[in-house]
N, C-alpha and C. Protein backbone atom coordinates (compact mmCIF):
# COMPACT_ATOMS: atom_id res chain seq x y z
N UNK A 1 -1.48 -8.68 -32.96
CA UNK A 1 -2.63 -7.94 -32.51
C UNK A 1 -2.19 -6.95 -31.44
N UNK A 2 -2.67 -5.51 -31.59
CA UNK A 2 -2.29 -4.59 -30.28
C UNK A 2 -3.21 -4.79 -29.85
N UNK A 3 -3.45 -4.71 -28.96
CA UNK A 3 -4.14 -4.57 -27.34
C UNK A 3 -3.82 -3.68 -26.67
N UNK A 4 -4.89 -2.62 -26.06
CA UNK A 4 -4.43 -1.82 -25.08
C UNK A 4 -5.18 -2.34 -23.86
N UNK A 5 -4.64 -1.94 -23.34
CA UNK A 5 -4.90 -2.52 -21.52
C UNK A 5 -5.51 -1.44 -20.71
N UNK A 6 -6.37 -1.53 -19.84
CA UNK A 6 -6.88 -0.25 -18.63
C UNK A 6 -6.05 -0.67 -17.67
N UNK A 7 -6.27 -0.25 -16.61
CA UNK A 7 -6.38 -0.53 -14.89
C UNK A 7 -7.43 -0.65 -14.61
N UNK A 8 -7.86 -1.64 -13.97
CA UNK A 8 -9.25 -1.93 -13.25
C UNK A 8 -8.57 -1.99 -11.82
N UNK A 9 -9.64 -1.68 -10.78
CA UNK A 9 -9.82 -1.93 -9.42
C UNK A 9 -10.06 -3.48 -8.90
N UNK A 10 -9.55 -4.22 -8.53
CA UNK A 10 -10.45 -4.68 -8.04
C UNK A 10 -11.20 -4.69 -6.33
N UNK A 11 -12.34 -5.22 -6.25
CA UNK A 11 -13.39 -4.25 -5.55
C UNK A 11 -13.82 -5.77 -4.43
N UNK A 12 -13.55 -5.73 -3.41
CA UNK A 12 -14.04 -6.59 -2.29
C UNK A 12 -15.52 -6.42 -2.38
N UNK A 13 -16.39 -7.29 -3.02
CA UNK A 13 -17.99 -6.96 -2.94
C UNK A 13 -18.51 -6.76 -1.05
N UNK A 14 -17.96 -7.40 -0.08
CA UNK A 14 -18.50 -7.18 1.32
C UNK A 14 -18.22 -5.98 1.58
N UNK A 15 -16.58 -5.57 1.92
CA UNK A 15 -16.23 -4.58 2.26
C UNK A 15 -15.82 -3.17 1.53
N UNK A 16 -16.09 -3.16 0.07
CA UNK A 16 -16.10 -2.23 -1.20
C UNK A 16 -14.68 -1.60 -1.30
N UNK A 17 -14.06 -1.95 -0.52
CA UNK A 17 -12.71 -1.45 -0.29
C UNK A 17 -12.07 -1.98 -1.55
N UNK A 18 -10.80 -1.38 -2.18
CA UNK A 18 -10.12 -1.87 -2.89
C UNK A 18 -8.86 -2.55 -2.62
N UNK A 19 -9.15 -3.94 -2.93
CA UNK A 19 -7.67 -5.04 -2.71
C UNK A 19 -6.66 -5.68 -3.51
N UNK A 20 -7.00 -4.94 -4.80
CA UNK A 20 -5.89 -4.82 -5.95
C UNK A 20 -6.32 -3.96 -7.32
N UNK A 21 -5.02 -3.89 -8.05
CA UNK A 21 -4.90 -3.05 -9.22
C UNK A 21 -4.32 -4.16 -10.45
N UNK A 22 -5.17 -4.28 -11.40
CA UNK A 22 -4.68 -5.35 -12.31
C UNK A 22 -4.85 -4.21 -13.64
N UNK A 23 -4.04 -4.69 -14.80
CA UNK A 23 -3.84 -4.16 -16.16
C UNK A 23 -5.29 -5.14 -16.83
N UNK A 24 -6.02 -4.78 -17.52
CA UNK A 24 -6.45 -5.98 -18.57
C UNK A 24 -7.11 -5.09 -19.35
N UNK A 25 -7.48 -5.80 -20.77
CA UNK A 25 -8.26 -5.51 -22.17
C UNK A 25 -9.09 -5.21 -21.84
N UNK A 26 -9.88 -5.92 -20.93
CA UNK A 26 -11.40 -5.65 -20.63
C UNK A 26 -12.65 -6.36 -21.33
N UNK A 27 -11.29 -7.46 -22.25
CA UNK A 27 -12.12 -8.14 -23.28
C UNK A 27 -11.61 -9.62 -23.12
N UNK A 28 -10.50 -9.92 -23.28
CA UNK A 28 -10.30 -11.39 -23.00
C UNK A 28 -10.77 -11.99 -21.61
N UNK A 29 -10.68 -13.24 -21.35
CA UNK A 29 -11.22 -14.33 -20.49
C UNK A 29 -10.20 -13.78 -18.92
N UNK A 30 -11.13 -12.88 -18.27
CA UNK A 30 -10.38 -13.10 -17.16
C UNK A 30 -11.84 -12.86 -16.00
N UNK A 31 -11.54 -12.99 -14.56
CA UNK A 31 -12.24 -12.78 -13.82
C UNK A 31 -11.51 -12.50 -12.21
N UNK A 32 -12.02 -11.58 -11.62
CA UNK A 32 -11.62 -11.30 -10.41
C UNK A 32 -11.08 -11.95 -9.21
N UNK A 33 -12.44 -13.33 -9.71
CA UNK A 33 -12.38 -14.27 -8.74
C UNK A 33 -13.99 -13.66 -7.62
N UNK A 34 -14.41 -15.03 -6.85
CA UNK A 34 -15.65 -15.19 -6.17
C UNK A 34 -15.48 -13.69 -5.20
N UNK A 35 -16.57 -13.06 -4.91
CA UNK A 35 -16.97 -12.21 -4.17
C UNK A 35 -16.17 -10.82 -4.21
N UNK A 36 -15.61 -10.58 -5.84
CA UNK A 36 -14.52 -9.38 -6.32
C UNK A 36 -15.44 -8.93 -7.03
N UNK A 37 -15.20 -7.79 -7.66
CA UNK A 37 -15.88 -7.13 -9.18
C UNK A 37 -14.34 -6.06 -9.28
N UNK A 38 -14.45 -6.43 -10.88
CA UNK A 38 -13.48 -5.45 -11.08
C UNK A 38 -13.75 -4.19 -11.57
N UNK A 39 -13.34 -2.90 -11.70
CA UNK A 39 -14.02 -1.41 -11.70
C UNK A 39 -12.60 -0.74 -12.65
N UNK A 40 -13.16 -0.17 -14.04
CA UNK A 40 -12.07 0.12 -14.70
C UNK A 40 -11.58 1.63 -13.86
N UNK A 41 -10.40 1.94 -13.76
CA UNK A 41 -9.96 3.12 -13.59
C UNK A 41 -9.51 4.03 -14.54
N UNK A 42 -10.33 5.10 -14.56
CA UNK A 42 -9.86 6.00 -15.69
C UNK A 42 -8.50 7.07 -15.26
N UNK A 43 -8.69 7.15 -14.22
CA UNK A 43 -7.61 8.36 -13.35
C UNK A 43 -6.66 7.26 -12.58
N UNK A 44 -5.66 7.50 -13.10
CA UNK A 44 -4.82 6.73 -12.52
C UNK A 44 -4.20 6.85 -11.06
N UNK A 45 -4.51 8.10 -10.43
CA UNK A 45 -4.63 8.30 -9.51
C UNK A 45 -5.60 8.07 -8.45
N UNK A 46 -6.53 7.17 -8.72
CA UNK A 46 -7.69 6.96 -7.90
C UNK A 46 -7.44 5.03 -7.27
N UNK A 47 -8.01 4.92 -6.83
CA UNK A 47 -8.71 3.33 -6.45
C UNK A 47 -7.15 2.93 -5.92
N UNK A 48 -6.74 3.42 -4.69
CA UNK A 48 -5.34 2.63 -4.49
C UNK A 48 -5.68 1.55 -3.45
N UNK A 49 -4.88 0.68 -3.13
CA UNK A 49 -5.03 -0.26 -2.45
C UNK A 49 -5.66 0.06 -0.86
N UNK A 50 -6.92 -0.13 -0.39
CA UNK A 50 -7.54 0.24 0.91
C UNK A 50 -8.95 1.26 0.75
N UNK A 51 -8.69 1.91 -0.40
CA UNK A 51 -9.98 2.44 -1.02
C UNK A 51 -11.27 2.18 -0.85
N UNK A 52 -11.96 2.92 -0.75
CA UNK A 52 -13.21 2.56 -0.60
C UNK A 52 -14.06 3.07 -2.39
N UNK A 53 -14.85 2.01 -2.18
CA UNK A 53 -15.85 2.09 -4.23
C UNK A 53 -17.71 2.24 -3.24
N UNK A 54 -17.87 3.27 -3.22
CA UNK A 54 -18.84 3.74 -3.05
C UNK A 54 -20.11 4.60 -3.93
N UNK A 55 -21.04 4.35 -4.52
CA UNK A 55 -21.77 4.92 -5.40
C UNK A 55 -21.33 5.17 -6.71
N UNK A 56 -20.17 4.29 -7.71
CA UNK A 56 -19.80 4.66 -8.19
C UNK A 56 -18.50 5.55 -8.30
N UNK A 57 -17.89 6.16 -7.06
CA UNK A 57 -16.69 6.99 -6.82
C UNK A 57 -15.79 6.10 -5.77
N UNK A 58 -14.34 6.78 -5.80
CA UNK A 58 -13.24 5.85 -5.21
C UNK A 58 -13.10 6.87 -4.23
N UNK A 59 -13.67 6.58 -3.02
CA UNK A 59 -12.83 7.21 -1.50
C UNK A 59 -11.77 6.95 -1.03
N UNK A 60 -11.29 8.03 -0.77
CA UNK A 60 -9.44 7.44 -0.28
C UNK A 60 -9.43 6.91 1.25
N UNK A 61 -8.54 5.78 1.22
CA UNK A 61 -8.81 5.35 2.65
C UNK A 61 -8.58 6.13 4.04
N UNK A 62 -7.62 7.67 3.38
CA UNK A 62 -7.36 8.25 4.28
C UNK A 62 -8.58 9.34 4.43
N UNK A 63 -9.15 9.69 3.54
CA UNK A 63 -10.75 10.07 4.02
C UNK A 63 -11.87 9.43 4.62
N UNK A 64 -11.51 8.06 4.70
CA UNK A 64 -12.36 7.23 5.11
C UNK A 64 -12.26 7.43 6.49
N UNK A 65 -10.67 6.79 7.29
CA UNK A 65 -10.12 7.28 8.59
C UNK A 65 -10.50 8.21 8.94
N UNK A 66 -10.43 9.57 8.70
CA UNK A 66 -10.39 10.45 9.07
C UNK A 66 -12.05 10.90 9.63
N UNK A 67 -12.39 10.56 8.68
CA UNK A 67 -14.05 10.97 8.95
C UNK A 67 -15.22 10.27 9.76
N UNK A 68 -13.88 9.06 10.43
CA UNK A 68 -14.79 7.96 11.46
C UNK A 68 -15.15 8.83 12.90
């Protein structure tokens, strides 16, 4: 069987920040784990580790800094 794989985010539900990058189907038995959601990434350039998942879009953590 092929399988292709995404990148998902995964997404700290408290702090929306992003605290990892996993490969998966998007279809077999997996889960984030308690108080995660995972967020597929289409741009592989987006959602890096410290990220912020806000409305739907990935803020970079260095825009985040910057704009405190």
């Amino acid at each position: 069987m092929d399988e292709q794989t995404y990148t998902y985010a995964v997404i700290d539900d408290a702090t929306k920040s992003v605290v990892n990058r996993v490969s998966w189907d998007g279809v077999s038995e997996w889960s984030p784990g308690t108080g995660l959601t995972a967020v597929r990434v289409d741009d592989p350039a987006e959602a890096g580790i410290g990220d912020i998942y806000r409305d739907g879009i990935f803020i970079p953590a260095d825009a985040v800094t910057s704009a405190e």
